[in-house]
Protein backbone atom coordinates (compact mmCIF):
# COMPACT_ATOMS: atom_id res chain seq x y z
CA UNK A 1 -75.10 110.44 -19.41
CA UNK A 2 -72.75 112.49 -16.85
CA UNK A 3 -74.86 110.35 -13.69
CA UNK A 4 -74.32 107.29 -15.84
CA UNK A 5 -70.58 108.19 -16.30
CA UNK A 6 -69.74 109.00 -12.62
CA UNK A 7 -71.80 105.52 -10.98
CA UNK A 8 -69.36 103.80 -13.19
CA UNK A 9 -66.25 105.46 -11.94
CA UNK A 10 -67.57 104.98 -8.76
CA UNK A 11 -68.02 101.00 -8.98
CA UNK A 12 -64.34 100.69 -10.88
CA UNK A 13 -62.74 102.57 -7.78
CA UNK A 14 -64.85 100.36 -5.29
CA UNK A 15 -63.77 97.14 -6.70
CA UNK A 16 -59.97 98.55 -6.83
CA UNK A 17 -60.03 100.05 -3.57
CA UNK A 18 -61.38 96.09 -2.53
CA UNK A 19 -58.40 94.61 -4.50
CA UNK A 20 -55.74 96.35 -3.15
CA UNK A 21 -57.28 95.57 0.42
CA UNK A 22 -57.43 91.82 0.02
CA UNK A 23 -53.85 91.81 -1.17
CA UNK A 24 -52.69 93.85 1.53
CA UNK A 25 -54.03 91.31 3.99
CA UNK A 26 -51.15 89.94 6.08
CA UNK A 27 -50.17 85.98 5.22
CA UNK A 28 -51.50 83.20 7.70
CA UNK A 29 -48.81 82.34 9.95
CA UNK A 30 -47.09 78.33 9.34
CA UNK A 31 -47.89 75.60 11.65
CA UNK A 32 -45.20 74.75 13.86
CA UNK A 33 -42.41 72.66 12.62
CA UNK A 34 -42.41 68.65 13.95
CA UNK A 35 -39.16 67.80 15.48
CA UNK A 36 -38.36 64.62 17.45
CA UNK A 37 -37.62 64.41 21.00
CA UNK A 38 -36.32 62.27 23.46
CA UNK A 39 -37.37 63.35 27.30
CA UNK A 40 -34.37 62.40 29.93
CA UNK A 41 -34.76 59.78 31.99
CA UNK A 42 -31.83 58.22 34.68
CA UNK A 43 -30.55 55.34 33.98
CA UNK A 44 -27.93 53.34 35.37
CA UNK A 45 -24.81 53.77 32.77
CA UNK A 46 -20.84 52.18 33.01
CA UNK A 47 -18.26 54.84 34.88
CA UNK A 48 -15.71 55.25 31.49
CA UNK A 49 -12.89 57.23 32.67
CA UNK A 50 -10.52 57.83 29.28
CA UNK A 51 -6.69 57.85 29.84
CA UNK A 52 -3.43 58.32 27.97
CA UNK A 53 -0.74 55.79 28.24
CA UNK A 54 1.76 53.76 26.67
CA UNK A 55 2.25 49.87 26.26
CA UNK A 56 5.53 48.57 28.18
CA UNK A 57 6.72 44.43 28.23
CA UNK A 58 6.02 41.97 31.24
CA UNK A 59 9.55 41.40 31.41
CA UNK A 60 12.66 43.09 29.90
CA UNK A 61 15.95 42.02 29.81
CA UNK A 62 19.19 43.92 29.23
CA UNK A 63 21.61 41.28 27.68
CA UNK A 64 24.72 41.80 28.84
CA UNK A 65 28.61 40.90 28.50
CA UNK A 66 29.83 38.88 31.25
CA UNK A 67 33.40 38.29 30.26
CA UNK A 68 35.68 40.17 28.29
CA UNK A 69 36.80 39.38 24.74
CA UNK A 70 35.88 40.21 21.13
CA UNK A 71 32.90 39.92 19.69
CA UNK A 72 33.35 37.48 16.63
CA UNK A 73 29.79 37.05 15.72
CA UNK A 74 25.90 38.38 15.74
CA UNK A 75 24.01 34.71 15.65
CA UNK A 76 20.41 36.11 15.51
CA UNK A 77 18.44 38.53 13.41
CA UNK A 78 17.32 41.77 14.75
CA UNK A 79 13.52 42.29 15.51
CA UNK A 80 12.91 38.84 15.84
CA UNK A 81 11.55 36.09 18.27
CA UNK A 82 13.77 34.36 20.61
CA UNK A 83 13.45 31.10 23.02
CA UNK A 84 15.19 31.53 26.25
CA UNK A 85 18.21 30.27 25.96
CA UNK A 86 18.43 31.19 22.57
CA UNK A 87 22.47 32.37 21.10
CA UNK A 88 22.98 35.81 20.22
CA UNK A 89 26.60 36.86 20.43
CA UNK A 90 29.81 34.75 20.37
CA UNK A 91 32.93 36.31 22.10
CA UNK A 92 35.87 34.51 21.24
CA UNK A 93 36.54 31.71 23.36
CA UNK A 94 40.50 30.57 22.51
CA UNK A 95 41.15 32.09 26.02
CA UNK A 96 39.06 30.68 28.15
CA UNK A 97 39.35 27.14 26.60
CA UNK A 98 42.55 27.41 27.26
CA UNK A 99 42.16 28.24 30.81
CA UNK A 100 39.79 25.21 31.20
CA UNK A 101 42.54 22.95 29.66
CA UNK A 102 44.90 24.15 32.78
CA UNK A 103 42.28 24.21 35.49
CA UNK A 104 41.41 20.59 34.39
CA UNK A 105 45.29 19.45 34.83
CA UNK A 106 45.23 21.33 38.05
CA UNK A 107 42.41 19.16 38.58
CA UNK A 108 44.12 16.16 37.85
CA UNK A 109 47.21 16.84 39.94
CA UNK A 110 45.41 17.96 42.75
CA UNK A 111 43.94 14.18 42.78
CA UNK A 112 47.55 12.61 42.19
CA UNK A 113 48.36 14.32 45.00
CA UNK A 114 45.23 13.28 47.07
CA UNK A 115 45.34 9.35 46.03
CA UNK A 116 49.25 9.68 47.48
CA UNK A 117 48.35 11.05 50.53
CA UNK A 118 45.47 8.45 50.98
CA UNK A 119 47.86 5.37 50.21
CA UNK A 120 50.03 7.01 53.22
CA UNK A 121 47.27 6.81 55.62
CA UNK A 122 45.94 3.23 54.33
CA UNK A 123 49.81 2.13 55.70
CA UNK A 124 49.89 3.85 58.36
CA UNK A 125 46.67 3.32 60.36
CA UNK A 126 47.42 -1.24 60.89
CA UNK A 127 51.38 0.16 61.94
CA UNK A 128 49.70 2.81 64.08
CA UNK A 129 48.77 -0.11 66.07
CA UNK A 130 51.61 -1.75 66.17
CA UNK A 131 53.79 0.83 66.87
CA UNK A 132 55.92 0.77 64.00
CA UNK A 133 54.96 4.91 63.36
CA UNK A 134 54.58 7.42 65.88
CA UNK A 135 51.67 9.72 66.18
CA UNK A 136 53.07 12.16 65.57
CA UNK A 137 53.76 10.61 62.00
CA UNK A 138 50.08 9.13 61.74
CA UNK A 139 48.71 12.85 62.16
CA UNK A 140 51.20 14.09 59.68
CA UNK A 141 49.69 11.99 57.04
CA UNK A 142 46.26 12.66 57.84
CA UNK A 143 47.20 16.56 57.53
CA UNK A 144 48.55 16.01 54.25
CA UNK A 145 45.77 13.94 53.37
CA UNK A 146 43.26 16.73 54.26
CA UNK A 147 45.09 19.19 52.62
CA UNK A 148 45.11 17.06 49.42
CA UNK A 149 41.47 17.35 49.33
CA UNK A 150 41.27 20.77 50.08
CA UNK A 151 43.31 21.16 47.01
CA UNK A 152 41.45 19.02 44.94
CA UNK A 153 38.02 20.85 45.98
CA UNK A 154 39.65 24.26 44.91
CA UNK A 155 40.72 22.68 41.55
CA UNK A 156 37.45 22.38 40.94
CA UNK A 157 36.40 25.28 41.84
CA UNK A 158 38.90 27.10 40.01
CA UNK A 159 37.84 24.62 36.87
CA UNK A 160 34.09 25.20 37.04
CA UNK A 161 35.25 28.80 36.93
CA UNK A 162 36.78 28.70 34.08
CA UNK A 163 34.02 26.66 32.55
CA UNK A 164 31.40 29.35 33.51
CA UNK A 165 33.85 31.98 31.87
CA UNK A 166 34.13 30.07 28.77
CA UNK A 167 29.92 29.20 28.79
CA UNK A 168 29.43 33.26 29.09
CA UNK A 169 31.43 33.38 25.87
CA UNK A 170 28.24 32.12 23.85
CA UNK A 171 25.66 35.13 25.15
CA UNK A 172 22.29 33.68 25.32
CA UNK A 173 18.83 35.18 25.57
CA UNK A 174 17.62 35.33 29.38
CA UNK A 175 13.76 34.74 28.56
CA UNK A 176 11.07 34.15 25.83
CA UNK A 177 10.55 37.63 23.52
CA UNK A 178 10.88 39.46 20.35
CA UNK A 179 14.93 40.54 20.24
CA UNK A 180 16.15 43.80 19.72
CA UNK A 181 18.86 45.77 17.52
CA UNK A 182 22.53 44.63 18.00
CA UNK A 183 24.41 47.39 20.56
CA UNK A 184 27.48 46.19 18.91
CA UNK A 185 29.43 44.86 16.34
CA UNK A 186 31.53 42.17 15.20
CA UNK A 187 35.35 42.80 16.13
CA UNK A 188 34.13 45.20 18.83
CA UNK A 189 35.45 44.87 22.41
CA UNK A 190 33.47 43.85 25.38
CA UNK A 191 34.01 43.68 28.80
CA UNK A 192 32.69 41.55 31.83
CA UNK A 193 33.17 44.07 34.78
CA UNK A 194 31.74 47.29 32.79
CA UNK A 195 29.05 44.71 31.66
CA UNK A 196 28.38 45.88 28.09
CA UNK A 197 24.77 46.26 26.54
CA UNK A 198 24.62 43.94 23.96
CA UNK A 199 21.07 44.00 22.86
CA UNK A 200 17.65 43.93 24.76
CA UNK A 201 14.74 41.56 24.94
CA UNK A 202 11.14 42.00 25.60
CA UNK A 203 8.46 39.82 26.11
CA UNK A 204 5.77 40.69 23.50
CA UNK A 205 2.64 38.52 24.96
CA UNK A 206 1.33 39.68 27.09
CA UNK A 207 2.11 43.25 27.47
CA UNK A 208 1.13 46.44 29.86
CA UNK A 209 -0.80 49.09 28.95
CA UNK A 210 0.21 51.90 31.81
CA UNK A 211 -1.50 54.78 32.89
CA UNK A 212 -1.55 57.62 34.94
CA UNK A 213 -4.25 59.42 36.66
CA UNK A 214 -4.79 62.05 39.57
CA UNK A 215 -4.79 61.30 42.72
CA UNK A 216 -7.72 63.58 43.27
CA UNK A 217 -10.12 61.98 40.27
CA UNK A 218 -9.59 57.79 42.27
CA UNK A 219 -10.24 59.31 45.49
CA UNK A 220 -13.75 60.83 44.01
CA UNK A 221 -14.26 56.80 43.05
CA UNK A 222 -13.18 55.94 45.44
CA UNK A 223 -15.68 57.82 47.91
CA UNK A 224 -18.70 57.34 45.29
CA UNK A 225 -17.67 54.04 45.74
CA UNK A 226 -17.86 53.85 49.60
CA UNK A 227 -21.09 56.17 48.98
CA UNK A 228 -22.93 53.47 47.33
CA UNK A 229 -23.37 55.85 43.92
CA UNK A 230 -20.83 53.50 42.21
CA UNK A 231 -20.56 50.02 41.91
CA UNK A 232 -17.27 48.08 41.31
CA UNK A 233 -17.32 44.18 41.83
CA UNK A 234 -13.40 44.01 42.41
CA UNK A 235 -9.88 45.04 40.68
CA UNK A 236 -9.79 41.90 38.60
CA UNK A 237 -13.53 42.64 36.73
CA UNK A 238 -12.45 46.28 35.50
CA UNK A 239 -12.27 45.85 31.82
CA UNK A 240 -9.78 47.94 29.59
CA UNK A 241 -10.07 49.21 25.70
CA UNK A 242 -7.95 50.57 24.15
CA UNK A 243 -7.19 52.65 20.77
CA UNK A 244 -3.77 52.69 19.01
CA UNK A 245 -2.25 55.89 18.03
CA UNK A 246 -3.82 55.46 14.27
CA UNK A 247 -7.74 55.77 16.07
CA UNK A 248 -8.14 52.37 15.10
CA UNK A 249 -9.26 49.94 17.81
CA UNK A 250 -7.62 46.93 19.84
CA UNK A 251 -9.47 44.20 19.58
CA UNK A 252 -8.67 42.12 22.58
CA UNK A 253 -10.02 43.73 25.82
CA UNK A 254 -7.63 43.90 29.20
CA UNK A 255 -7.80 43.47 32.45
CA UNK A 256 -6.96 46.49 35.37
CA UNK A 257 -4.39 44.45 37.19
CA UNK A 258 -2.29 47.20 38.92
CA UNK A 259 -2.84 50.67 41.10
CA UNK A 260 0.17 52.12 42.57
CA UNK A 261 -0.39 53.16 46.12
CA UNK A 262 2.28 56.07 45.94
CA UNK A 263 1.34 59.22 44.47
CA UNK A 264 4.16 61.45 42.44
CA UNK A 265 4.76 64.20 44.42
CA UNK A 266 5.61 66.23 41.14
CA UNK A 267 2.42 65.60 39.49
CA UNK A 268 0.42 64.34 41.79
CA UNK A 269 -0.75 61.49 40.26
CA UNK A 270 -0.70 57.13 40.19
CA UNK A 271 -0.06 54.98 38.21
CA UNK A 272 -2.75 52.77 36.50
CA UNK A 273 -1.92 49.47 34.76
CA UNK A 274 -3.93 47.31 33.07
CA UNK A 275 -2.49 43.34 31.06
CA UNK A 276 -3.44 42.40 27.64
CA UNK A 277 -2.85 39.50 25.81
CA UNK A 278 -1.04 40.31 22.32
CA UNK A 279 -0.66 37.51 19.90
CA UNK A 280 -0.59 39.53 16.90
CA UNK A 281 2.28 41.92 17.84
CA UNK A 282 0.13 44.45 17.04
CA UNK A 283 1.21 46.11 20.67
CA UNK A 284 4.71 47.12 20.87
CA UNK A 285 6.69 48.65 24.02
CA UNK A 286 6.53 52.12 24.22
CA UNK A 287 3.74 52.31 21.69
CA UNK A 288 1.44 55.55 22.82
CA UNK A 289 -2.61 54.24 23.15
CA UNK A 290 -5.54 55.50 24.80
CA UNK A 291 -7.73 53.58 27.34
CA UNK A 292 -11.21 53.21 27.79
CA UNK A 293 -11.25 52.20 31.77
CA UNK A 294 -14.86 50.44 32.52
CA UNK A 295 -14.72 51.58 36.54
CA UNK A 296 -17.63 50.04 37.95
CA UNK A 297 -21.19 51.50 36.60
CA UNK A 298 -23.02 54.23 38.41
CA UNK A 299 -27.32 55.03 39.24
CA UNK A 300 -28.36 58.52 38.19
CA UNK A 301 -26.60 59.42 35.19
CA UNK A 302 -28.43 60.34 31.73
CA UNK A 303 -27.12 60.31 28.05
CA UNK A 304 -28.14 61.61 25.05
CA UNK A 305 -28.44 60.07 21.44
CA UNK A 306 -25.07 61.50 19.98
CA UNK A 307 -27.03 62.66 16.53
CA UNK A 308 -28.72 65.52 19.20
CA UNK A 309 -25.32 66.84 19.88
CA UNK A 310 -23.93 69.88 18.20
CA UNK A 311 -20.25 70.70 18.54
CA UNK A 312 -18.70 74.03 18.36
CA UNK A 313 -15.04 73.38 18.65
CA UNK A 314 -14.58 71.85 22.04
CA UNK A 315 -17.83 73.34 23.46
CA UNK A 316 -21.08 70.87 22.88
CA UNK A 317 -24.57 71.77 23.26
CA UNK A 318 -28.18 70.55 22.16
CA UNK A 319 -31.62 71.55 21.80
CA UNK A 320 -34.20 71.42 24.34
CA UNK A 321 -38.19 71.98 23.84
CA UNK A 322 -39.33 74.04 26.75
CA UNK A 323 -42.81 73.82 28.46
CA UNK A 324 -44.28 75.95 26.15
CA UNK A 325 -42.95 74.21 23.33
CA UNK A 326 -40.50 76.86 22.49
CA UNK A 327 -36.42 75.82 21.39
CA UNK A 328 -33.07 76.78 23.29
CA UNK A 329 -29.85 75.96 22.56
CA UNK A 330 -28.02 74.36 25.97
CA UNK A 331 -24.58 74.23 26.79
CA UNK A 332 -23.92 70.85 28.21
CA UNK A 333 -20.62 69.06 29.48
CA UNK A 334 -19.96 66.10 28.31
CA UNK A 335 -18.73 62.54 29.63
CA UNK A 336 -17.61 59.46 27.66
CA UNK A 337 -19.17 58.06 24.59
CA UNK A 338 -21.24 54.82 25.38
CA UNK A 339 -22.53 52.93 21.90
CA UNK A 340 -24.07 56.23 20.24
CA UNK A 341 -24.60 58.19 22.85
CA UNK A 342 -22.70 60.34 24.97
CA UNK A 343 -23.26 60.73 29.01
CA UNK A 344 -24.20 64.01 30.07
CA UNK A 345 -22.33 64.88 33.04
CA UNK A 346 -23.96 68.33 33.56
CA UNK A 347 -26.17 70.97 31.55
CA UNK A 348 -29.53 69.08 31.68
CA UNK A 349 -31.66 67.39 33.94
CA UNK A 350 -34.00 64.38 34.12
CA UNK A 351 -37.60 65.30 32.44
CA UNK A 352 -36.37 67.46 29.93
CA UNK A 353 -36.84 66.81 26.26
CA UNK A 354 -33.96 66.67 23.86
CA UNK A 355 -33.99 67.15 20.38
CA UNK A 356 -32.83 64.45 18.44
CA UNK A 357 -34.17 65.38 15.12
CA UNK A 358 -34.56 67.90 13.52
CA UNK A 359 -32.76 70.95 15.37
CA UNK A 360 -30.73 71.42 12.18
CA UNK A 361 -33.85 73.81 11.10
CA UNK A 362 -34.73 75.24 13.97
CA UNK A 363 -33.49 78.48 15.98
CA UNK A 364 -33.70 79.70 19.76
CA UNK A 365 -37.43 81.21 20.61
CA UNK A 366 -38.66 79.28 18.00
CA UNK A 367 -41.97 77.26 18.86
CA UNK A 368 -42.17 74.06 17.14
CA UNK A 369 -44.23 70.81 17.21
CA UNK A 370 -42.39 67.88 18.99
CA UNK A 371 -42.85 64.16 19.13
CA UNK A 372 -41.25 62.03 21.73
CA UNK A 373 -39.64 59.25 20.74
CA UNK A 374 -37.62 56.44 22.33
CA UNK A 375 -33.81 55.71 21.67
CA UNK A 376 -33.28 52.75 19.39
CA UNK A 377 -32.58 49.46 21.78
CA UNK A 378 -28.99 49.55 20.63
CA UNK A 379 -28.67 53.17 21.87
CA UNK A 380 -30.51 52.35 24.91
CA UNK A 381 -27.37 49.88 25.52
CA UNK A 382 -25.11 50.84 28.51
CA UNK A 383 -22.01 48.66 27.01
CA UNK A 384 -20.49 49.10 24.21
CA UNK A 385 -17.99 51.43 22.46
């Protein structure tokens, strides 16, 4: 009965002892975790160089006084569009209508005096002949004569003058644009010589956009472009985008029409300018944008899906699969944004494999399983914003 007793214990302690082994067996390890890749590849991609800048008019014009008087009256309505030509200001004119009144019966006695002198000559010049006058007398009356119609030319002189004084009293606009606030008032006094501001016009259509850039960034295009490594067809074919202060788009693309040869010895930098067409007013002058400059396109370059791209702050990185299918996080410097992708301008190079889905769940050292996969066709897409 004791035997009995003891094989039992025996066989319960066995099958424990087995038990506790089998749960004390370490768990199989998970199968890598699938992530999609995209392995680098050069490609030639547009040279985007992003600038600040603000929109200024074609043309601008100061409107000025040109005569002295007081202002009687504002004949236009601020912010709005003007024809060349166009009234603005009156200044009162009682003056210089009255001085055209007495230049034009200078005028006329000026003439009275020349048709005199002429009826002399007419006499004289059959008696000259004759001998009834002297010379002396002949030339007399063809001084007289002359000096009638030197008198009669600075009559009218002296009356288109006036005339031009009393014209300046109605102050026109200059040129075609969108007027600006009045820089004075009714009643207020203007004068000719100081020449006054009265208001300003610009021309709204088209406008600038100006820029300004180191000197030292358009010589490097301008040696990759003698290099071969970037491409530009001519001044003319460099297209501009730009984005209004709100992040919103322009939709009308410009044209680079404009880079100053002088560099600012202060800051060392030209100016850029670029034209666009603005029928919509949506541009105004002195409005702040910033420009998407399409400089020519360049061989060599690589970009990445912008869904692989993590951003910490200003520093971006992604995830790249090793040879041994292991992950690490790279630090990579960034160019401009092209469609949905961004160039890479350093931090990777051409073979590698990028993840572009997926890297959300994975860490650095990790191994995983990845699957290469081709960009979309509109990613693949050098143009674009």
């Amino acid at each position: 009965m004791t035997r009995s007793l003891t094989c039992v214990t025996l066989a319960l302690i066995a099958t424990f002892t087995a038990a506790c082994s089998k749960q004390e067996a370490p768990p199989a390890a998970p199968p890598p975790m699938g992530v999609e890749t995209l392995t680098l590849a050069e490609e030639k991609l547009p040279n985007v160089v992003e600038l600040p800048g603000r929109i200024e008019a074609v043309r601008t014009a100061e409107v000025r006084a040109r005569t002295n008087g007081i202002v009687l009256k504002r004949l236009y309505k601020e912010g709005t569009d003007v024809r060349q030509g166009a009234p603005l200001f009156e200044i009162d004119p009682r003056e210089y209508r009255a001085q055209v009144q007495q230049g034009e019966a200078a005028l006329q006695r000026a003439i009275a005096t020349r048709t005199n002198a002429a009826s002399v000559v007419q006499r004289y010049t059959p008696l000259l002949s004759e001998r009834s006058v002297s010379a002396q007398e002949y030339d007399a009356a063809l001084a007289d004569l002359r000096q009638a119609e030197a008198q009669v030319a600075e009559a009218r002189a002296v009356l288109d003058q006036n005339k031009l004084q009393l014209g300046f009293t109605t102050v026109r606009s200059p040129i075609d644009g969108r007027v600006g606030r009045a820089r004075v008032t009714e009643g207020a006094l203007v004068s000719g010589t100081e020449s006054t501001l009265m208001t300003t016009v610009n021309q709204v259509t088209p406008v600038y956009a100006v820029f300004t850039q180191s000197n030292a960034a358009i010589l490097d295009i301008m040696e990759k472009v003698k290099a071969g490594s970037v491409q530009i067809d001519s001044l003319q074919s460099v297209k501009v985008e730009l984005t209004l202060d709100n992040g919103s788009p322009y939709p009308l693309t410009g044209q680079l029409d404009f880079t100053d040869q002088t560099v600012d010895p202060q800051t060392g930098t030209q100016t850029v300018r670029a034209v666009f067409d603005n029928p919509d007013r949506r541009l105004s002058p002195g409005q702040f944008v910033r420009a998407r400059i399409e400089a020519g396109t360049f061989s060599g370059g690589m970009a990445v899906p912008a869904r692989a791209v993590q951003f910490q702050g200003t520093q971006a990185s992604v995830a790249v699969v090793g040879e041994d299918d292991t992950v690490a996080i790279r630090p990579v410097q960034l160019g401009a944004q092209v469609g949905s992708r961004w160039i890479v301008q350093s931090g990777l190079k051409k073979g590698e494999r990028v993840i572009t889905e997926g890297w959300q769940k994975v860490r650095p050292g990790q191994t995983v399983s990845p699957k290469d996969n081709p960009s979309p066709a509109s990613e693949q897409a050098p143009g674009g914003r």
